[in-house]
Protein backbone atom coordinates (compact mmCIF):
# COMPACT_ATOMS: atom_id res chain seq x y z
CA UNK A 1 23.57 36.43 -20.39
CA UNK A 2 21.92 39.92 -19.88
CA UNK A 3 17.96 39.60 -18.53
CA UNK A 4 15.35 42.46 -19.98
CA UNK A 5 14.75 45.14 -17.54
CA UNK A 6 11.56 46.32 -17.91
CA UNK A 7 10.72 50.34 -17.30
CA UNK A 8 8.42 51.02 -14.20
CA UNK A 9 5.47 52.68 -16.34
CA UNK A 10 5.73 49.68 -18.37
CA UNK A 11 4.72 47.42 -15.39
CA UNK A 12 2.51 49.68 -14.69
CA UNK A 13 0.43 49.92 -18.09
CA UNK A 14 0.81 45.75 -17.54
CA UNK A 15 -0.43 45.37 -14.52
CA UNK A 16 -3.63 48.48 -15.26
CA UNK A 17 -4.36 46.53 -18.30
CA UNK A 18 -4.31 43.20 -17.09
CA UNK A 19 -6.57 44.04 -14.02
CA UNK A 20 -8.83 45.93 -16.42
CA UNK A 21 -8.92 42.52 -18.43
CA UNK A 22 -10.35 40.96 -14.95
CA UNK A 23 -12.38 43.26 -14.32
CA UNK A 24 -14.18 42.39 -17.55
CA UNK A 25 -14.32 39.01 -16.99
CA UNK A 26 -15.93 39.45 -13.57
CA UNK A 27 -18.45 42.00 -15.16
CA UNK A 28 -19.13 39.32 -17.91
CA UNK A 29 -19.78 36.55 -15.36
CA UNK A 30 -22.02 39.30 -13.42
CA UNK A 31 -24.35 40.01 -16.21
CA UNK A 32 -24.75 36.29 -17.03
CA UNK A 33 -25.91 35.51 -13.69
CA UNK A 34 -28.70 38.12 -13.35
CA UNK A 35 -29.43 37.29 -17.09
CA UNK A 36 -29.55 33.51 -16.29
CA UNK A 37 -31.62 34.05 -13.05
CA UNK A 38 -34.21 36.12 -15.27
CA UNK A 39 -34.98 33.75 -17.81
CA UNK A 40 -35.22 31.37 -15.10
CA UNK A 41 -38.29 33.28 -13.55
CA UNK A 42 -39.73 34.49 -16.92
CA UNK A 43 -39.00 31.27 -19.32
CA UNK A 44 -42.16 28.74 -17.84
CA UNK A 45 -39.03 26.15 -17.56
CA UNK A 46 -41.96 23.48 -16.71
CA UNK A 47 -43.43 23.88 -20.53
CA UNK A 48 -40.16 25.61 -22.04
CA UNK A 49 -37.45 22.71 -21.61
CA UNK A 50 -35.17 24.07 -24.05
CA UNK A 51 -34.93 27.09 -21.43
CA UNK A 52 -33.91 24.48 -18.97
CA UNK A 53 -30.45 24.11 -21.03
CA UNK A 54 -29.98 28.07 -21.68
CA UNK A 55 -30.07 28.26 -18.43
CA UNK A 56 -27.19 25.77 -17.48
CA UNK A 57 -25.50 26.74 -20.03
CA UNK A 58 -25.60 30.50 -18.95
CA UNK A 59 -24.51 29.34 -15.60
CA UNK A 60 -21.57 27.28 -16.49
CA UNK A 61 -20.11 30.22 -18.50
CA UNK A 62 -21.22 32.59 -15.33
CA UNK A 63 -18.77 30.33 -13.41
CA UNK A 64 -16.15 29.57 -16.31
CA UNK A 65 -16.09 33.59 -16.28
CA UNK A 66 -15.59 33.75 -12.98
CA UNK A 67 -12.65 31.15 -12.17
CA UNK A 68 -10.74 32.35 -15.23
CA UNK A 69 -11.09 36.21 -14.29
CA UNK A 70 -8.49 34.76 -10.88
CA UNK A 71 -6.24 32.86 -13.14
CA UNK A 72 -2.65 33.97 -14.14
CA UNK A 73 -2.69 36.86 -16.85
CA UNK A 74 -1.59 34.76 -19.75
CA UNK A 75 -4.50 32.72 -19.51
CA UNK A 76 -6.66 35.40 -19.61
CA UNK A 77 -5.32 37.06 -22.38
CA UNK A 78 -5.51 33.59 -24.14
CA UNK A 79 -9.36 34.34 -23.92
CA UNK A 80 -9.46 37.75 -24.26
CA UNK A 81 -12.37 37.49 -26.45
CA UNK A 82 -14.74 35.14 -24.49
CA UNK A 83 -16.63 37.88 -22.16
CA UNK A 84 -18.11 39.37 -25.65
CA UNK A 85 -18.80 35.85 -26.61
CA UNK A 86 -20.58 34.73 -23.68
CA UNK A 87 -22.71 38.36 -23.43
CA UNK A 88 -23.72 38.10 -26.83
CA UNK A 89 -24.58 34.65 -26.31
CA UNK A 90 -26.74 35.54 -23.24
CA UNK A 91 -28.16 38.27 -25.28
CA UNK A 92 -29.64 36.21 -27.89
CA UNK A 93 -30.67 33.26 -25.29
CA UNK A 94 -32.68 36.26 -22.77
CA UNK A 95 -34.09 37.91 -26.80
CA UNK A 96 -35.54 34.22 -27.66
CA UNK A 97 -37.11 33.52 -23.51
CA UNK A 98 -38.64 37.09 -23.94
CA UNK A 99 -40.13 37.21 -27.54
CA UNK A 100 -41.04 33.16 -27.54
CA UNK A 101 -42.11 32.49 -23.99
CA UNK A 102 -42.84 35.67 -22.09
CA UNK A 103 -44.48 37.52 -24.99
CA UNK A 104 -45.59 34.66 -26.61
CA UNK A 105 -44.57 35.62 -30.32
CA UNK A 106 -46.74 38.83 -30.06
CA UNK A 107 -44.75 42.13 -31.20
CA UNK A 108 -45.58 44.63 -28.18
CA UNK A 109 -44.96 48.12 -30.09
CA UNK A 110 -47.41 49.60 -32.50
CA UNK A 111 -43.89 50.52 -34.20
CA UNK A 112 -43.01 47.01 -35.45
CA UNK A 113 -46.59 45.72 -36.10
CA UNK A 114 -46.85 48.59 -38.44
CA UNK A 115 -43.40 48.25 -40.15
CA UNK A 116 -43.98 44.80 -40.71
CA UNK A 117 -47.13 45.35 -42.30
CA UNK A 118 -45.83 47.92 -44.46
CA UNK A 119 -43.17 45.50 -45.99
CA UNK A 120 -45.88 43.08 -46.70
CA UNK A 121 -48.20 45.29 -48.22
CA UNK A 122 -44.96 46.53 -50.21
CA UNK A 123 -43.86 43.06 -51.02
CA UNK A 124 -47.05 41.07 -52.06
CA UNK A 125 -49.49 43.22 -53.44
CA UNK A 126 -47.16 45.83 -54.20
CA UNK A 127 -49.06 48.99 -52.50
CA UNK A 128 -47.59 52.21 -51.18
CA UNK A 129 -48.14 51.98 -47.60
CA UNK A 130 -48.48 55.54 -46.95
CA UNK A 131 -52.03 56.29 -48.15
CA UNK A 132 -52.69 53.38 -46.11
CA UNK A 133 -54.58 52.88 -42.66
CA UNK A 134 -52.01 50.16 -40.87
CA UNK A 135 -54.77 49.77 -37.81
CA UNK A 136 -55.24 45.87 -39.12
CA UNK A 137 -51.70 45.56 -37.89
CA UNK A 138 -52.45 46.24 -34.52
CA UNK A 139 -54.50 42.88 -34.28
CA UNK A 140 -52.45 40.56 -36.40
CA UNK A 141 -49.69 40.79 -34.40
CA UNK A 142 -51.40 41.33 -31.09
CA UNK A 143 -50.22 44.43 -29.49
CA UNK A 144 -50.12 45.37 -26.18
CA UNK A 145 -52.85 48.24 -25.74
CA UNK A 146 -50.38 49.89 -23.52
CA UNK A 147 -47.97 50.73 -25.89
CA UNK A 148 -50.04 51.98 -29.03
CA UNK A 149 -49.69 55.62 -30.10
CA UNK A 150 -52.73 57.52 -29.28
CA UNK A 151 -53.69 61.46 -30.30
CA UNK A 152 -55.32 63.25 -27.68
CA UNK A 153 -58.82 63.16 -28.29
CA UNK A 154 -58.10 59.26 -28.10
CA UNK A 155 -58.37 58.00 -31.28
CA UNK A 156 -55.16 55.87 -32.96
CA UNK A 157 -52.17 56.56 -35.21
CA UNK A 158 -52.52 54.45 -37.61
CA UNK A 159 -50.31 55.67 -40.42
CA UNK A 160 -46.88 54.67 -41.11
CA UNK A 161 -44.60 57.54 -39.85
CA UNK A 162 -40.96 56.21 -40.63
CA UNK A 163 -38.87 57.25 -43.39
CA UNK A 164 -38.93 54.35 -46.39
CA UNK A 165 -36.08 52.26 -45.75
CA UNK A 166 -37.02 51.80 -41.80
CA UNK A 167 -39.64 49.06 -43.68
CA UNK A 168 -38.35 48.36 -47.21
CA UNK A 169 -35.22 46.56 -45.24
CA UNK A 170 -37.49 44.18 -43.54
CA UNK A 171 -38.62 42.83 -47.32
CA UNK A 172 -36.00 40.81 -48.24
CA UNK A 173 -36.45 38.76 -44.65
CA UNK A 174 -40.31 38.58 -44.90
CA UNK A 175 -39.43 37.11 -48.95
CA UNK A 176 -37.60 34.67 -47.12
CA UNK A 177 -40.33 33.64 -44.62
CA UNK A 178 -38.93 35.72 -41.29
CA UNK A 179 -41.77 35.93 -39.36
CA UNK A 180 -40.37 37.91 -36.32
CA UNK A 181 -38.23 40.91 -37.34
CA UNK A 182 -37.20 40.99 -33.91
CA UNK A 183 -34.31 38.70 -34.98
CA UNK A 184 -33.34 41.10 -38.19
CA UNK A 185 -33.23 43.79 -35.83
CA UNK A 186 -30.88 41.53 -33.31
CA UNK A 187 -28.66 41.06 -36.93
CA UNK A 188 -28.59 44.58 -36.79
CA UNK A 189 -27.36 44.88 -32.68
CA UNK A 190 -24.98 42.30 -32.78
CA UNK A 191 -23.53 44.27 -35.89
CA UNK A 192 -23.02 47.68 -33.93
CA UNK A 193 -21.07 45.85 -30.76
CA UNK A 194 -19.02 44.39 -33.17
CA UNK A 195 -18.26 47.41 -35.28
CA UNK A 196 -17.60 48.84 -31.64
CA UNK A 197 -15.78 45.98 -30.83
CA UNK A 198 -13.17 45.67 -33.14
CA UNK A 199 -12.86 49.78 -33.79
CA UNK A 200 -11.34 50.02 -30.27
CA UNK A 201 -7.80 49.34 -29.47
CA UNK A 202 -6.94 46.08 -27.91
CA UNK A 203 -6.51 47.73 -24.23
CA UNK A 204 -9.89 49.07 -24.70
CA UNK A 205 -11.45 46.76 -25.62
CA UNK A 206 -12.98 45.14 -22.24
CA UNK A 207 -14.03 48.36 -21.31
CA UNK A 208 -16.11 49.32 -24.22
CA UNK A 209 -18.44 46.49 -23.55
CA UNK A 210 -19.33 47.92 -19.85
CA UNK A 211 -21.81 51.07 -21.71
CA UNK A 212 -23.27 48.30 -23.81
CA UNK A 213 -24.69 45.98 -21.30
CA UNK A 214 -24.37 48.12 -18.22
CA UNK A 215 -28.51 48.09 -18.32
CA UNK A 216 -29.96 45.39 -20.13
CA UNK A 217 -32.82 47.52 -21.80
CA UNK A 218 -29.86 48.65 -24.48
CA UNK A 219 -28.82 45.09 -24.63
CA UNK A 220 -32.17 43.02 -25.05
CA UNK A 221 -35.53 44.08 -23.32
CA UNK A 222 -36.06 46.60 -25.85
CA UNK A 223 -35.10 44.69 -28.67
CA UNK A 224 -37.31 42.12 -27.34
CA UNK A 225 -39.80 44.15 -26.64
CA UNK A 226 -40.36 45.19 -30.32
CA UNK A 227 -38.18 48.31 -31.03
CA UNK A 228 -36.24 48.54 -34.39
CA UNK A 229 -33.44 51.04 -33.46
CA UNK A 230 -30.31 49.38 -34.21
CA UNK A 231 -31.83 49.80 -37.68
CA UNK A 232 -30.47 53.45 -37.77
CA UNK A 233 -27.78 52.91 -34.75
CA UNK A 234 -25.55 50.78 -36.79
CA UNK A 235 -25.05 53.47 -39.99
CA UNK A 236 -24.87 56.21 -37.35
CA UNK A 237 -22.12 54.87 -35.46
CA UNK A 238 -20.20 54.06 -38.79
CA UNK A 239 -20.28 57.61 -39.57
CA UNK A 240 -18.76 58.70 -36.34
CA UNK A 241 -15.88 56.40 -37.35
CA UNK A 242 -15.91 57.64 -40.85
CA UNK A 243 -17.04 61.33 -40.22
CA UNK A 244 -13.82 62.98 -41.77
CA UNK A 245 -14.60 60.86 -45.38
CA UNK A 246 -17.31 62.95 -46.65
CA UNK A 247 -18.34 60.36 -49.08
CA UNK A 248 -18.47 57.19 -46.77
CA UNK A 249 -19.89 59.74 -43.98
CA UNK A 250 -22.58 61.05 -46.10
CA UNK A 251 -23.43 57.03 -47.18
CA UNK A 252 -24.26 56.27 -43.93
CA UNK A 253 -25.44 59.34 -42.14
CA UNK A 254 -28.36 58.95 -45.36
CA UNK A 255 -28.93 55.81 -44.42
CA UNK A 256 -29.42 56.27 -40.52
CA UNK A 257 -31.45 59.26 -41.92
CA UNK A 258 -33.28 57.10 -44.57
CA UNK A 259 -34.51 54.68 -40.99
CA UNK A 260 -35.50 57.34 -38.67
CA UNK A 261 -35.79 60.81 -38.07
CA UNK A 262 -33.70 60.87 -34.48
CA UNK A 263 -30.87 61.09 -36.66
CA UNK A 264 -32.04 64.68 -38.77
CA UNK A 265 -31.73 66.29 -35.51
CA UNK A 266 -27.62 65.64 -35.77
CA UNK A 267 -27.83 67.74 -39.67
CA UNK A 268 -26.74 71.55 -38.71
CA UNK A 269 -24.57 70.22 -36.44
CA UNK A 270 -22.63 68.05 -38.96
CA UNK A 271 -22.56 70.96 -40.83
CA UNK A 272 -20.96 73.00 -38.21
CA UNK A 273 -18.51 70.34 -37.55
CA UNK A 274 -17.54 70.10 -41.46
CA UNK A 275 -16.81 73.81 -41.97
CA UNK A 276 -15.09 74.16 -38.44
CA UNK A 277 -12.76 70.82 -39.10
CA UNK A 278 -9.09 70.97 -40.00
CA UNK A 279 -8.24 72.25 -43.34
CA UNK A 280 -8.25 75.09 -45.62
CA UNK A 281 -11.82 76.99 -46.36
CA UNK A 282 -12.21 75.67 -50.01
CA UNK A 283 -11.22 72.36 -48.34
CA UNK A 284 -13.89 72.55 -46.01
CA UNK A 285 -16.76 73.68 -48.26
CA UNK A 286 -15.56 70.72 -50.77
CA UNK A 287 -15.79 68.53 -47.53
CA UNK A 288 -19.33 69.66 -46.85
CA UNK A 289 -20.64 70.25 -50.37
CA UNK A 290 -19.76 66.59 -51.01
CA UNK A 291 -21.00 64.92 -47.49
CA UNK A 292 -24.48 67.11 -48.03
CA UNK A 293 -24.79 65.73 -51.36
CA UNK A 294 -24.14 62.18 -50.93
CA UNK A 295 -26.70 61.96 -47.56
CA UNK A 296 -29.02 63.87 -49.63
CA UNK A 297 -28.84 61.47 -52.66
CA UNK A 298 -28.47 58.30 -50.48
CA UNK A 299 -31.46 59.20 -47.85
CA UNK A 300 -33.79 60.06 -51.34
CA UNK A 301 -32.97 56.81 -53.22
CA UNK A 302 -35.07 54.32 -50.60
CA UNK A 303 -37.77 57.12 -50.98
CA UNK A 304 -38.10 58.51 -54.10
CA UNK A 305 -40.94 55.81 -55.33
CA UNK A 306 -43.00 56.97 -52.43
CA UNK A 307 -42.46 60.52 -53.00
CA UNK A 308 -43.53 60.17 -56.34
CA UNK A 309 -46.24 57.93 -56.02
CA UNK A 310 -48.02 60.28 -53.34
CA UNK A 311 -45.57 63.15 -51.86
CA UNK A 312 -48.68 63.98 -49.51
CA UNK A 313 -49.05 60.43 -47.87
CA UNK A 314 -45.81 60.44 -47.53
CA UNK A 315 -44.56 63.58 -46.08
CA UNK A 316 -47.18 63.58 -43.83
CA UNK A 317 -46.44 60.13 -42.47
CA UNK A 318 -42.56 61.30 -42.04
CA UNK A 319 -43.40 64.14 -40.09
CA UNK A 320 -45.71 62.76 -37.74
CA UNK A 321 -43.43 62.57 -34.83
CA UNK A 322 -43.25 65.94 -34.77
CA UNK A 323 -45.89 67.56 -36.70
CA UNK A 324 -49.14 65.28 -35.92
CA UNK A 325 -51.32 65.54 -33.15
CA UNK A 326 -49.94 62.63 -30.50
CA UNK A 327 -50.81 62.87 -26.76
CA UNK A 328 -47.83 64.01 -24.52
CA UNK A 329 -45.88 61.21 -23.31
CA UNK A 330 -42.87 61.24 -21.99
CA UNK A 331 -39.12 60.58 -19.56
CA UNK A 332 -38.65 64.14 -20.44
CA UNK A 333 -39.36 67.53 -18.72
CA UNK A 334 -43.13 67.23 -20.70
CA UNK A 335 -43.83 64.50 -17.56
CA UNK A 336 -45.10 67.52 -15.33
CA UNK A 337 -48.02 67.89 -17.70
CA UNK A 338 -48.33 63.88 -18.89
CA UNK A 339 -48.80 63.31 -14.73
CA UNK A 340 -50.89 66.52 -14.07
CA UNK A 341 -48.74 68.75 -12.23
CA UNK A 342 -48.56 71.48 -14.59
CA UNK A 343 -51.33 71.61 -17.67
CA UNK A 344 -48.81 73.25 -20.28
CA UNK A 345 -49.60 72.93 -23.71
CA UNK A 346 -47.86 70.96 -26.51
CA UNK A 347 -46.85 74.60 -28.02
CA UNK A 348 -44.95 75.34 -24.99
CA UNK A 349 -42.78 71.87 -25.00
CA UNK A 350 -42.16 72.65 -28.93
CA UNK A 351 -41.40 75.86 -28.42
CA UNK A 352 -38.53 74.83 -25.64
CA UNK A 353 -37.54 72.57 -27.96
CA UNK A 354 -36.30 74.59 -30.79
CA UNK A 355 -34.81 77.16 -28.04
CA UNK A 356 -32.99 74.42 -26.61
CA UNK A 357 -31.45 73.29 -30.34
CA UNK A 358 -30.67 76.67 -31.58
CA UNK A 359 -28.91 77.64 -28.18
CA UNK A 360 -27.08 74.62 -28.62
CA UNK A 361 -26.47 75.67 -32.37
CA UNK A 362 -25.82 79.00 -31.32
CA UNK A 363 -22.90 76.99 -28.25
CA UNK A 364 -21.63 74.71 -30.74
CA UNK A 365 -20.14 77.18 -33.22
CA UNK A 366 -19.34 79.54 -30.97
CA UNK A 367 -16.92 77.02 -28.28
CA UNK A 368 -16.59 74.30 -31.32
CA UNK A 369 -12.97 73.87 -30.39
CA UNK A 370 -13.82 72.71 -26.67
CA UNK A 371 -17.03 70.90 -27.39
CA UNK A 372 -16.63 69.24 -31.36
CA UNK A 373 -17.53 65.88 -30.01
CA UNK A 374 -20.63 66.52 -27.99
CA UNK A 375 -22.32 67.16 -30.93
CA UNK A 376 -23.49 62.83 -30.78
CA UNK A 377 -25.46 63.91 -27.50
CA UNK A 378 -27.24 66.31 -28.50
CA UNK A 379 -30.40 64.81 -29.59
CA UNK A 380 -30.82 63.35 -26.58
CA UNK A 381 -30.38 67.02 -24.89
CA UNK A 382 -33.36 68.64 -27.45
CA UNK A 383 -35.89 65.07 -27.40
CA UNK A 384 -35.71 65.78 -23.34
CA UNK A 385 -37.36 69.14 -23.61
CA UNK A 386 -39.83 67.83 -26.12
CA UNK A 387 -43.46 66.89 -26.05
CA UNK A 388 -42.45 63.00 -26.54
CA UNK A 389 -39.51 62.35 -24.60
CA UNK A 390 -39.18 58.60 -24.46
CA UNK A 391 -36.13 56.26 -23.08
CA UNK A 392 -34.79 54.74 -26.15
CA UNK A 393 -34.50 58.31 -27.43
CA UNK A 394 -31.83 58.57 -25.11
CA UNK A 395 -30.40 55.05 -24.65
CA UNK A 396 -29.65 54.44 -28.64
CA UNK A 397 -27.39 57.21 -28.15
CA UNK A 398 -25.02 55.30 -25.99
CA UNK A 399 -23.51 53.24 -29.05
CA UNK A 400 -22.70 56.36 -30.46
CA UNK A 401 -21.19 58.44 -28.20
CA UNK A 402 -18.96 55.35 -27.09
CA UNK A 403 -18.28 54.97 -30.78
CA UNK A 404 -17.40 58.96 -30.30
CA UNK A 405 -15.37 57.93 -27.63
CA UNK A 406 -13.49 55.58 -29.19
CA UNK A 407 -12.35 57.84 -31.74
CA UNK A 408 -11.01 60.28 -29.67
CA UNK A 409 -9.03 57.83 -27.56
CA UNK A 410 -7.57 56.64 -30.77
CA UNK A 411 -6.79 59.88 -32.22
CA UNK A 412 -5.05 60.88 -29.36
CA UNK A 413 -2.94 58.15 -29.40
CA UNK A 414 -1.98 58.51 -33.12
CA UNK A 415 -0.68 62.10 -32.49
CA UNK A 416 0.87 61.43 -29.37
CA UNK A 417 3.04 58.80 -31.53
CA UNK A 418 3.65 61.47 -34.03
């Protein structure tokens, strides 16, 4: 009877991926403890009892985690699955202590009391709310002063400065009696770590959840706290995976575009990326005439009605973020003038804006063969330099780029098979 030998590197790639499997076990079990502890000190347990049981129940998968992450390797594989089951679960339980008990129900953000209000006004009496001023918003659903745009003689933004769909997809919930659109916008998280999820290859796999809940502002404090991202991070991280389909690309690059402008920055580099791809030249233009086309078509569609009804209203409400007179505030470079250590003007951090995008332009097409990838970053890179320079322009990036990563580790591995 002859006994399997098994090749060195292939008890090597065993052992690596097995301790890697551990590891994310142990990381899983980490996060649920400082998670647990936290809604332990924020969830008023005395009034809250139904935090009481989140809590236990956080704890005794904290310790399941734990034991199981020492326990022989096909046991562990067995449950290869339950880390991402028991973040997620954490996720949603530290979401509901937050928006519930902490924050009492109120939305914090100007952004999501406005958006809200925009889908009702678009829902029930059927008004473009565009023309409209959205400052009633700010007391029905109680928001913190702190975190209301202001201009800089001190008055409010009031207008709604999203593209359409970043409202019209809270309608259907609001039809259904939503009330909090936190929870659509949790929907709309859960669905990007899963797209991540299952995209990576099997080894990878307890890896790719380390970027996502690394910090747990990604995870839940700012989804708690009232900021609709994963709206536009979900169809931007499907076009990474779908970039070299023009068609499916172009679908959801217009959507992600049709949410928020963070993703318009990403356009001439797209471009760049189509016409410097593999393939012949007529290939290439075809490639881009038909990705350009579809995003263009599928970002005007949620739109159109509001372009119509007033183009005004509405272009000047999309271009706010850039074009309207906010006060600098920022986790950019712009913080040596928001904290008064250098009075530069708002021209200045505009101006180093566009030099910092068309350098990067000007980089991209010039070394595209070293850098094609970094192209996902590169918002980040030009909303640092900028005038408003907040964190979750940054942090929503991080599902993409890992997305970004993925693909690459999985290309590599196809042609290395070839």
């Amino acid at each position: 009877m002859t006994q399997t030998k098994y090749h060195p590197v292939d008890q090597r790639n065993t052992m690596r991926s097995g301790l890697i499997l551990r590891l994310s076990y142990i990381f899983a079990s980490s996060f649920l403890f400082y998670e647990g502890f936290q809604n332990w000190l924020r969830g008023k347990l005395e009034i809250y009892h139904e935090v009481i049981f989140l809590c236990i129940l956080t704890y005794v998968l904290a310790l399941i985690l734990l034991v199981v992450s020492m326990m022989p390797i096909r046991i562990i594989k067995r449950f290869s699955h339950l880390p991402l089951i028991a973040l997620l679960f954490v996720t949603a339980s530290s979401i509901y202590v937050i928006a519930e008990i902490q924050y009492e129900g109120v939305y914090r953000t100007d952004s999501m009391a406005f958006t809200h209000y925009a889908a009702q006004l678009w829902l029930f009496p059927s008004w473009n709310p565009y023309p409209h001023d959205l400052q009633k918003a700010l007391e029905m659903f109680s928001v913190d002063i702190d975190y209301v745009t202001l201009k800089p003689d001190g008055d409010l933004v009031t207008n709604l400065n999203y593209p359409a769909l970043h409202f019209v997809i809270f309608t259907p919930f609001i039809y259904f009696g939503v009330s909090d659109m936190r929870w659509v916008t949790f929907i709309f998280e859960l669905a990007t770590f899963m797209v991540i999820y299952w995209k990576s290859p099997a080894e990878l796999r307890p890896l790719v959840m380390v970027p996502l809940f690394a910090g747990s502002d990604l995870a839940i404090n700012f989804t708690a706290g009232c900021l609709g991202d994963y709206l536009w991070v979900l169809p931007l991280s499907l076009t990474v995976f779908y970039l070299e389909n023009p068609i499916l690309s172009g679908l959801t690059y217009g959507l992600a575009c049709s949410v928020k402008q963070e993703p318009w920055i990403l356009a001439p580099y797209l471009m760049i990326y189509m016409l410097r791809s593999n393939g012949g030249g007529l290939r290439r233009i075809k490639k881009l005439s038909i990705f350009i086309m579809v995003t263009v078509g599928t970002f005007i569609l949620p739109n159109l009605f509001f372009i119509l009804n007033d183009p005004e209203s509405w272009f000047n409400g999309v271009t706010t973020p850039f074009a309207g007179e906010l006060i600098v505030v920022s986790q950019g470079i712009s913080m040596v003038t928001q904290k008064g250590l250098l009075p530069l003007s708002k021209t200045f951090y505009t101006t180093l804006t566009a030099i910092t995008a068309t350098l990067l332009f000007i980089y991209y097409g010039l070394y595209f063969s070293n850098i094609k990838d970094t192209l996902w970053a590169f918002p980040a890179l030009i909303m640092w330099t900028s005038p408003r320079g907040l964190q979750n322009y940054f942090i929503y990036l991080i599902p993409v780029c890992l997305a970004a990563t993925i693909k690459n580790y999985s290309k590599s591995e196809e042609d290395l098979r070839k």
